[in-house]
Protein backbone atom coordinates (compact mmCIF):
# COMPACT_ATOMS: atom_id res chain seq x y z
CA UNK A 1 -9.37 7.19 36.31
CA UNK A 2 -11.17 8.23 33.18
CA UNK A 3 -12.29 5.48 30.70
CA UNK A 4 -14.20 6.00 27.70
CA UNK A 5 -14.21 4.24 23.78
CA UNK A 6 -13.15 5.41 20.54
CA UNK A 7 -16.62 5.06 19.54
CA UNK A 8 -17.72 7.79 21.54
CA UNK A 9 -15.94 10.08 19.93
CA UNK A 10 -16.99 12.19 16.60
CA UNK A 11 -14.88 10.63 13.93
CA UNK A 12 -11.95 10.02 16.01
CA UNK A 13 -11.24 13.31 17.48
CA UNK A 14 -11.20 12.64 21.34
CA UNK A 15 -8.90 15.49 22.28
CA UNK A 16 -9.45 19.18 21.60
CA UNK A 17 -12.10 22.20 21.81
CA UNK A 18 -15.22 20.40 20.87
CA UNK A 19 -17.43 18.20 22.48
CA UNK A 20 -16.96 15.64 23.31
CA UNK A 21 -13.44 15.54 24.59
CA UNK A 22 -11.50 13.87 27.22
CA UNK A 23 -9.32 17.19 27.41
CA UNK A 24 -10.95 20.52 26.21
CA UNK A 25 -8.32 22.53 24.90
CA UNK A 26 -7.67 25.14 22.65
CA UNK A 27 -3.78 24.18 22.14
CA UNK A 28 -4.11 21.09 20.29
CA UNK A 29 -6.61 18.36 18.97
CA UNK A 30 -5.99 14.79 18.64
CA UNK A 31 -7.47 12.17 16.46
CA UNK A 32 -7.13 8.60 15.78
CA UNK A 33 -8.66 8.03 11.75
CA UNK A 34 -9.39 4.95 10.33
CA UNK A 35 -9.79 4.64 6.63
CA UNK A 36 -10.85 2.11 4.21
CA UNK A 37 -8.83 0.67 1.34
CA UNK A 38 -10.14 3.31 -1.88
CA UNK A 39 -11.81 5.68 0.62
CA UNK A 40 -12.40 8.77 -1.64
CA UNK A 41 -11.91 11.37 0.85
CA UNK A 42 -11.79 15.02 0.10
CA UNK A 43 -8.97 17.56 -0.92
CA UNK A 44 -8.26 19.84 1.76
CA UNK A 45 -6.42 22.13 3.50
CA UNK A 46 -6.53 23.84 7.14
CA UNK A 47 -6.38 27.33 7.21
CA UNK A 48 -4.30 28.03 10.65
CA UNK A 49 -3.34 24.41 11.88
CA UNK A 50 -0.32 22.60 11.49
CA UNK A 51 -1.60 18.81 10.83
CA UNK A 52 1.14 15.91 12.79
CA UNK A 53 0.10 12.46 11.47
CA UNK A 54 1.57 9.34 12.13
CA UNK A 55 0.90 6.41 10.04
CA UNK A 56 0.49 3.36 12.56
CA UNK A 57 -0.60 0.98 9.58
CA UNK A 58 -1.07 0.90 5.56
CA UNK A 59 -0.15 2.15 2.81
CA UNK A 60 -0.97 5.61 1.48
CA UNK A 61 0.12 8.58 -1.00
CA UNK A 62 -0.33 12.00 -1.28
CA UNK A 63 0.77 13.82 -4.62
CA UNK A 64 3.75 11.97 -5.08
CA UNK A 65 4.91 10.71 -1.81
CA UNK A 66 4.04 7.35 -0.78
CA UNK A 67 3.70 6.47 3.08
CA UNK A 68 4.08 3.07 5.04
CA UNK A 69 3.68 2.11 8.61
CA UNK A 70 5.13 4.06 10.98
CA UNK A 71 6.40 7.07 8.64
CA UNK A 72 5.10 10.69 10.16
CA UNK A 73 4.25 13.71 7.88
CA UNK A 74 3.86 17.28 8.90
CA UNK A 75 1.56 18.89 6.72
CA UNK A 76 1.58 22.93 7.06
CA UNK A 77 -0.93 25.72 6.74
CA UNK A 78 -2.91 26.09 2.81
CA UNK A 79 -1.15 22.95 1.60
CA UNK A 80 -3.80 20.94 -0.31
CA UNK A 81 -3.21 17.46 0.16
CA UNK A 82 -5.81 14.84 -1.25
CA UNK A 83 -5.05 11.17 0.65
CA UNK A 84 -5.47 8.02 -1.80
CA UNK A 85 -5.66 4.88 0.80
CA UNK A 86 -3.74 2.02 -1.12
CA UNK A 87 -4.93 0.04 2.20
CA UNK A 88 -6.86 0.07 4.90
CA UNK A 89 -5.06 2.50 6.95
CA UNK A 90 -4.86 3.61 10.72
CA UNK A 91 -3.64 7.30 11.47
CA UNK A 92 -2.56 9.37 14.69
CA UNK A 93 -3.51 13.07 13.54
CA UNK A 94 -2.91 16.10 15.85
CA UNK A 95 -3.85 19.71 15.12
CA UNK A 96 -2.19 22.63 16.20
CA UNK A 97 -3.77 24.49 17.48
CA UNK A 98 -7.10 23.22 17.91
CA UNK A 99 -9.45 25.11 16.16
CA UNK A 100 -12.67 23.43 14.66
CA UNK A 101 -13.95 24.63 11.39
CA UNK A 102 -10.52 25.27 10.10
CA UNK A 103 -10.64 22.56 7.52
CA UNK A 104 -11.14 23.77 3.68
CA UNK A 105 -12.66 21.28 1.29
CA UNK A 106 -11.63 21.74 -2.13
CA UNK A 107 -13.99 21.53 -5.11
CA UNK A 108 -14.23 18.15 -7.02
């Protein structure tokens, strides 16, 4: 058996190519985010990967779509997408593949 904490991890990510990882691999990347009510966090966009998110609990919106505990959202290669945290919120995000580096921010 394996054990390890969250906390060990760089900003969630605890599964992908990067250190460190519980499972270095190339084909995916998994992340568990937490975010703070107002958080002003960046417009982005990945430039290969395919971004799976789960929202296990809060309240969020990006552009015009509004999510809630438990919806998922598949967000696809280029797509800009700037999150606006109506709550504190808790996220499952996988990346396929795994490729760090492959996040764009956008200008302010």
């Amino acid at each position: 058996m394996k054990r390890a904490k969250l906390s060990q991890f760089k900003k969630g990510w605890f599964l992908g190519a990067f250190k460190p990882s519980l499972l270095p691999t190339k084909q995916f990347e998994v992340g568990f985010k937490y975010h703070r009510k107002d958080d002003d966090y960046p417009a982005h966009y990945q430039q290969v990967a395919t971004e799976y998110n789960l929202l296990v609990h809060g309240r969020m919106t990006i552009g015009e779509e509004t999510f809630n505990d438990g919806d998922l959202f598949v967000i696809p290669p280029g797509e800009v997408v700037k999150p606006i945290f109506i709550s504190d919120c808790q996220v499952v995000c996988i990346k396929v593949p795994s490729l760090p580096g492959d996040k764009v921010e956008c200008p302010r």
